[in-house]
C-alpha atoms as a PDB file:
ATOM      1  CA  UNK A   1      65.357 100.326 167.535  1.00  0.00           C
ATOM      2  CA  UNK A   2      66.040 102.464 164.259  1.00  0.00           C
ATOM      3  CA  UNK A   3      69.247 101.426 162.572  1.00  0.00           C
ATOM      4  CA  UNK A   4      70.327 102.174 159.199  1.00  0.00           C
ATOM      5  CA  UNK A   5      70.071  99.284 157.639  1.00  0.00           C
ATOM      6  CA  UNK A   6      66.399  99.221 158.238  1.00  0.00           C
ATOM      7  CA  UNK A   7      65.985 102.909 156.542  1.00  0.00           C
ATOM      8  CA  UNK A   8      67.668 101.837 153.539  1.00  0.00           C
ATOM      9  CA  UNK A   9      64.376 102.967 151.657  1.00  0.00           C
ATOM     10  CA  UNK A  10      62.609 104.862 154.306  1.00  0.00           C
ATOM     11  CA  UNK A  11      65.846 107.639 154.328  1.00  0.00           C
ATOM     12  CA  UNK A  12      65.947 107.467 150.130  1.00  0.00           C
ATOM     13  CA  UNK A  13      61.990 108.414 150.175  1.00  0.00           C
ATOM     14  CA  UNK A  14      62.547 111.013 152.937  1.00  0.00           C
ATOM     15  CA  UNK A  15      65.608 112.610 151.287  1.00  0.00           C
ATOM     16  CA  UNK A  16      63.244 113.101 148.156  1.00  0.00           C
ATOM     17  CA  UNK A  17      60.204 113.780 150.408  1.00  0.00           C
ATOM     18  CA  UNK A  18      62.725 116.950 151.832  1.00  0.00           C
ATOM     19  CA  UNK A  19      65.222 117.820 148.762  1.00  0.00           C
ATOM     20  CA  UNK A  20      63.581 116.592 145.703  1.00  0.00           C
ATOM     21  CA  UNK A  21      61.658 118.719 143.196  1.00  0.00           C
ATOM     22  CA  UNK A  22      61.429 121.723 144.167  1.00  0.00           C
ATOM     23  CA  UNK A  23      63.365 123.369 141.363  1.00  0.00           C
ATOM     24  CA  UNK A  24      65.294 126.449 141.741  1.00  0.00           C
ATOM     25  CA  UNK A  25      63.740 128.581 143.985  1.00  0.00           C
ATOM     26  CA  UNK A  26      63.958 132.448 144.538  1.00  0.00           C
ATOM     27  CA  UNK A  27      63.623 133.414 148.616  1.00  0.00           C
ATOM     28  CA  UNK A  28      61.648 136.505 149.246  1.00  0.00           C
ATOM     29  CA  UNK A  29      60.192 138.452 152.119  1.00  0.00           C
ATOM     30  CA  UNK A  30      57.222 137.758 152.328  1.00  0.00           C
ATOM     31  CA  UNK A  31      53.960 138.654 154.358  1.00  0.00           C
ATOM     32  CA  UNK A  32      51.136 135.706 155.468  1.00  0.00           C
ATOM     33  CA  UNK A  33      48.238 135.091 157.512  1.00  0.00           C
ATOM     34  CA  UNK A  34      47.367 132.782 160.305  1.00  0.00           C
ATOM     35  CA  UNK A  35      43.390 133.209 159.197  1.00  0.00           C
ATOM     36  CA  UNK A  36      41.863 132.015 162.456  1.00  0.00           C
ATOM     37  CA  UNK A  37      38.169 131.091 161.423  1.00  0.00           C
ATOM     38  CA  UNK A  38      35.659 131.853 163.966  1.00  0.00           C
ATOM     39  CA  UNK A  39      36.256 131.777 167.760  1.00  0.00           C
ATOM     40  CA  UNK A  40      37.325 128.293 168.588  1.00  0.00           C
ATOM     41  CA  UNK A  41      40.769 128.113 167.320  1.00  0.00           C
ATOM     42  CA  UNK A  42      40.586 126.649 163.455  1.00  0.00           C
ATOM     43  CA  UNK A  43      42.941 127.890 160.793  1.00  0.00           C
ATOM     44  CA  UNK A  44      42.217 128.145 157.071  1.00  0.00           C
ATOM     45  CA  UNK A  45      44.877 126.830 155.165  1.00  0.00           C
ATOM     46  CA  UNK A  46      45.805 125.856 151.677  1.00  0.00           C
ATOM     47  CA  UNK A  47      47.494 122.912 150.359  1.00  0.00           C
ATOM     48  CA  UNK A  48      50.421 124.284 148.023  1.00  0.00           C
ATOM     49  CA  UNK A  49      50.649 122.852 144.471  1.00  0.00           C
ATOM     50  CA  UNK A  50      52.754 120.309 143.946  1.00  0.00           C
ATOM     51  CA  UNK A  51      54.953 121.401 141.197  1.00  0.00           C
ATOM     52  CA  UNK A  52      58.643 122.818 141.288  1.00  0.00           C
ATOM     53  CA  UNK A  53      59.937 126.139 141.833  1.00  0.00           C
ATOM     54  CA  UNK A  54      57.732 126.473 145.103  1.00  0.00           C
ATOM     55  CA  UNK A  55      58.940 125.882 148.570  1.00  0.00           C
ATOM     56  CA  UNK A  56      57.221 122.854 150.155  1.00  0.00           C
ATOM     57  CA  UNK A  57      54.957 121.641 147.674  1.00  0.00           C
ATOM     58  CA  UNK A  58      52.120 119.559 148.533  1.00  0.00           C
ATOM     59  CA  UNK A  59      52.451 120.577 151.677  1.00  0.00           C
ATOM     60  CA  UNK A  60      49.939 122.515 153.541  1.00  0.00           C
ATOM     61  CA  UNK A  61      50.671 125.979 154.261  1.00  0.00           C
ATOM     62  CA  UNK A  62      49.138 129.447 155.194  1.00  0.00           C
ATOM     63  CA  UNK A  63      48.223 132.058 152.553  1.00  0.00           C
ATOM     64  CA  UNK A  64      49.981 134.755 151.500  1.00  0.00           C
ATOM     65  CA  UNK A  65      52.908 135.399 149.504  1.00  0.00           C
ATOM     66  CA  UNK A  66      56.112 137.496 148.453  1.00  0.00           C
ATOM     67  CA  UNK A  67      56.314 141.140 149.296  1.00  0.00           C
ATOM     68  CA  UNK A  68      56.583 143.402 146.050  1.00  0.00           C
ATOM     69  CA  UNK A  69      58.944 146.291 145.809  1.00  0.00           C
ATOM     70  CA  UNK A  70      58.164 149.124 147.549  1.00  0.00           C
ATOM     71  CA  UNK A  71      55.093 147.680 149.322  1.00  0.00           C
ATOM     72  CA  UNK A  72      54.195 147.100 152.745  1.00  0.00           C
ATOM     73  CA  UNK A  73      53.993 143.545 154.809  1.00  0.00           C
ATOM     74  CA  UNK A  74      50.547 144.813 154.893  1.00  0.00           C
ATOM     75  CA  UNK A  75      49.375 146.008 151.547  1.00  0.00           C
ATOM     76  CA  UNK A  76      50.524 142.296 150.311  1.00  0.00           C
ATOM     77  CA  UNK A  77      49.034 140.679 152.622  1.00  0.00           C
ATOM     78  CA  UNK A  78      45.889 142.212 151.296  1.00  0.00           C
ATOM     79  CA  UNK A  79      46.686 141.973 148.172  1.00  0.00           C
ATOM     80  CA  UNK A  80      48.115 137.920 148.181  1.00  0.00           C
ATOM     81  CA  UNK A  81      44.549 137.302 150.092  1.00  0.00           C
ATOM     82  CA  UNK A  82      42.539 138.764 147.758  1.00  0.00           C
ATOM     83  CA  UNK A  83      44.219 137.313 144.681  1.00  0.00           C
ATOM     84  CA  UNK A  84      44.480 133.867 146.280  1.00  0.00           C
ATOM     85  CA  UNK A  85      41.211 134.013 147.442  1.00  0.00           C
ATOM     86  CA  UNK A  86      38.599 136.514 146.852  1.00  0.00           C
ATOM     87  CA  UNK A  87      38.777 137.712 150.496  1.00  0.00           C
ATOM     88  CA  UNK A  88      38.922 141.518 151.264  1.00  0.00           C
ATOM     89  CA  UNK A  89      40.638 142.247 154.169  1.00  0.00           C
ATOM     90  CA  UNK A  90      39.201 145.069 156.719  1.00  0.00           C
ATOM     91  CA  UNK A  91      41.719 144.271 159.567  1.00  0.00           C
ATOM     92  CA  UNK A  92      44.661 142.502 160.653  1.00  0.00           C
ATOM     93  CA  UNK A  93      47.174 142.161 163.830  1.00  0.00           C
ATOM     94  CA  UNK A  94      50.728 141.647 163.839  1.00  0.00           C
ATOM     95  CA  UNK A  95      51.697 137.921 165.285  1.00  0.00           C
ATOM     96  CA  UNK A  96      54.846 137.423 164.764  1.00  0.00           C
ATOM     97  CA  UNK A  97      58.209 137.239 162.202  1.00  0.00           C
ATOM     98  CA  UNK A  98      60.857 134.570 161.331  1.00  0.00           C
ATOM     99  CA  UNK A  99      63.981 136.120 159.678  1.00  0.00           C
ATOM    100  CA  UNK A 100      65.671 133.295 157.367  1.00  0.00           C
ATOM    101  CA  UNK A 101      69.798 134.142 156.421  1.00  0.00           C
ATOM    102  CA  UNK A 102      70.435 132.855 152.425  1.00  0.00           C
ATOM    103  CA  UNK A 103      73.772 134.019 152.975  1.00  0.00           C
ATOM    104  CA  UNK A 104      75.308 131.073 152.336  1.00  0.00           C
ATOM    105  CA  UNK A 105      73.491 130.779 148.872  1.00  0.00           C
ATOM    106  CA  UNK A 106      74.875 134.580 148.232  1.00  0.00           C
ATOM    107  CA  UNK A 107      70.969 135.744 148.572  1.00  0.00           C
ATOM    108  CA  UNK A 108      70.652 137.452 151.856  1.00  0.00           C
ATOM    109  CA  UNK A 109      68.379 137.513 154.501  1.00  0.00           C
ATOM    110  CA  UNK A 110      64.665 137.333 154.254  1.00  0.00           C
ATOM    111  CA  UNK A 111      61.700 137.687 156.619  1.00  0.00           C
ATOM    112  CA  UNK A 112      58.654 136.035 156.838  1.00  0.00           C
ATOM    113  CA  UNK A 113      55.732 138.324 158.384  1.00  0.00           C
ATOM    114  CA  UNK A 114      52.484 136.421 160.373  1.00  0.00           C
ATOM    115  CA  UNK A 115      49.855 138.183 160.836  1.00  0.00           C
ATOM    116  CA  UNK A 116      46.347 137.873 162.200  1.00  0.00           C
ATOM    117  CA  UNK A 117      43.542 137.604 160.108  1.00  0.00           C
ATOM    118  CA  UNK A 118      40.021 136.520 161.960  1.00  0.00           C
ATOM    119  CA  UNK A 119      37.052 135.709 159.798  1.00  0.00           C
ATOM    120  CA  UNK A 120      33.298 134.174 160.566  1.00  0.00           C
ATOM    121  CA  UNK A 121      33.046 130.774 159.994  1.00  0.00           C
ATOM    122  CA  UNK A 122      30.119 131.834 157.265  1.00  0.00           C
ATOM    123  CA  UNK A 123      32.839 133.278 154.546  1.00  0.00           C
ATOM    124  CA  UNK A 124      34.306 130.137 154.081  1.00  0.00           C
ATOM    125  CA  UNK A 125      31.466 128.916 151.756  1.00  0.00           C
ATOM    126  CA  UNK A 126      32.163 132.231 149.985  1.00  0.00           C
ATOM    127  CA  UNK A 127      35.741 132.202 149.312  1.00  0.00           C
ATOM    128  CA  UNK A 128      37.158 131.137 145.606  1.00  0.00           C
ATOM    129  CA  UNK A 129      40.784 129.510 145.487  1.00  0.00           C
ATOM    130  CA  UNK A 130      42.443 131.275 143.133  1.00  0.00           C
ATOM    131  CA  UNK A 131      46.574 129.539 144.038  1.00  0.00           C
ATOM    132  CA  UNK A 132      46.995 126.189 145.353  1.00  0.00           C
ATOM    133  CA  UNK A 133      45.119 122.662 144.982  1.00  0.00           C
ATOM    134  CA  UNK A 134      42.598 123.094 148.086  1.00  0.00           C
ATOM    135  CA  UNK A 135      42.037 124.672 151.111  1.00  0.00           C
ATOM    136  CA  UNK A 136      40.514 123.291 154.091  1.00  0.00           C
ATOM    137  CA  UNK A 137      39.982 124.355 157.615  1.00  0.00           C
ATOM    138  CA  UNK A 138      41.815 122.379 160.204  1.00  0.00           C
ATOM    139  CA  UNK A 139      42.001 122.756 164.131  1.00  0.00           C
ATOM    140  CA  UNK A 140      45.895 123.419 165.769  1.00  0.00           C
ATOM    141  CA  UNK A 141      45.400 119.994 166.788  1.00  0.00           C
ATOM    142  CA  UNK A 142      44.822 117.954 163.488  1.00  0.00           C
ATOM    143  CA  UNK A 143      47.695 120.373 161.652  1.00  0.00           C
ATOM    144  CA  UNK A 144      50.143 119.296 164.059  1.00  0.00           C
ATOM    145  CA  UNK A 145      49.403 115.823 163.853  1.00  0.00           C
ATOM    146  CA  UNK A 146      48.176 115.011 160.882  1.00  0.00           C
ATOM    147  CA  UNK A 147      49.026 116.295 157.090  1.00  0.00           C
ATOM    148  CA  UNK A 148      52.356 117.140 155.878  1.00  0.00           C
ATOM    149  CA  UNK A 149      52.471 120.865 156.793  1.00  0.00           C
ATOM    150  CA  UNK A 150      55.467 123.955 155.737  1.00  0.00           C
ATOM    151  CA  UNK A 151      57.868 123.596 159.333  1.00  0.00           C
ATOM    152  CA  UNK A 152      58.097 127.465 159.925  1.00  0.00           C
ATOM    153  CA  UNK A 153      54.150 127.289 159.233  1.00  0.00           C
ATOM    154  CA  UNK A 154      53.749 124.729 161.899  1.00  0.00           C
ATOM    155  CA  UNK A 155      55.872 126.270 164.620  1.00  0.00           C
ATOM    156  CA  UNK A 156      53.629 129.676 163.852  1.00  0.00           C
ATOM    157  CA  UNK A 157      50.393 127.838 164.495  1.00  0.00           C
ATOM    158  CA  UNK A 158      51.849 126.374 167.384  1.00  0.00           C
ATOM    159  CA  UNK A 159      52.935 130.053 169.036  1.00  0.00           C
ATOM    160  CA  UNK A 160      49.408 130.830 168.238  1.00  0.00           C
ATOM    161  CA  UNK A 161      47.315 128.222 169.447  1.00  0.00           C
ATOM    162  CA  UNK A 162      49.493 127.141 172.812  1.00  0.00           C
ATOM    163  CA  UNK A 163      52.020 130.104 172.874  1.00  0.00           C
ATOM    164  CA  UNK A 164      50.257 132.280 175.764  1.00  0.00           C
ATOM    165  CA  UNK A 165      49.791 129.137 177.723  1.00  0.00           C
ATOM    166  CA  UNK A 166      53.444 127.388 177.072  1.00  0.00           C
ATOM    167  CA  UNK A 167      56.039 130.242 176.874  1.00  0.00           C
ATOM    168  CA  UNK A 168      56.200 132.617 180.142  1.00  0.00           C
ATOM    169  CA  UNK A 169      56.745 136.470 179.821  1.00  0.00           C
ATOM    170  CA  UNK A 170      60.389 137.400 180.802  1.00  0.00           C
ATOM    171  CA  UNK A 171      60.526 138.957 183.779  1.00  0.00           C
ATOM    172  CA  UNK A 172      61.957 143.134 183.200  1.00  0.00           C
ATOM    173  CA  UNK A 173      65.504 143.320 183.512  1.00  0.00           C
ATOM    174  CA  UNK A 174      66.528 140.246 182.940  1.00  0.00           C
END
């Protein structure tokens, strides 16, 4: 049985495990991809630098990145995966969104753009990490199980990998 008493170091290390040193931080929309490698339902991901003024660092955590002014979800996402790691992007497919309100902080609301990105297992070997400390590819299974991983990153891989088989279509009209 958990009391406190027995977290007395456990809940220190979490609280600076959750709230400690990130820095100030700047929210953003931003645009990222679930980059599903081959056909049996692994995801590239990279594990974020673990140094302040980043959400989540040393975490693991998709690639991509904030949206410039005047640019589309899209033309980042291009852009952040070809910056972050050599890969040119011919295609693409809209996933999903998660809208986050700062409004509290006085910042506003911001939206965080999946998308789709599928690539052959043989560009792996090919890609150069240009942000982060490593990337690795991982199945649904050993991301949400295993390393520490960015929550809204997690519950994205999870739509993708069980979504279709967990969450049932609403029936019209309802």
């Amino acid at each position: 049985m958990w009391t406190r008493a027995g977290c007395a170091i456990g809940c220190d290390l979490m609280s600076e495990f959750f709230l400690g040193g990130e820095g100030e931080l700047q929210p953003a929309d931003a645009a990222v991809a679930l980059i599903v490698v081959g056909y049996d339902g692994r995801y590239l991901m990279q594990l974020r630098d673990d140094k302040p003024g980043i959400f989540y660092p040393g975490h693991w955590g998709v690639f991509g990145g904030a949206v410039d002014h005047g640019e589309s979800p899209e033309l980042t996402l291009r852009r952040e995966l070809r910056e972050e790691l050599g890969l040119k992007v011919t295609s693409m497919r809209y996933f999903t969104e998660f809208s986050f309100d700062f409004g509290f902080t006085g910042s506003g609301c911001f939206t965080r753009r999946y998308f789709e990105v599928q690539v052959d297992a043989a560009v792996i070997g090919g890609l150069v990490l240009g942000e982060g400390s490593e990337m690795r590819v991982f199945s649904a299974r050993e991301l949400l199980s295993g390393p520490r991983i960015v929550p809204f990153d997690a519950f994205a891989v999870w739509l993708h990998a069980a979504g279709r088989k967990v969450l049932k279509p609403t029936p019209s009209g309802s």
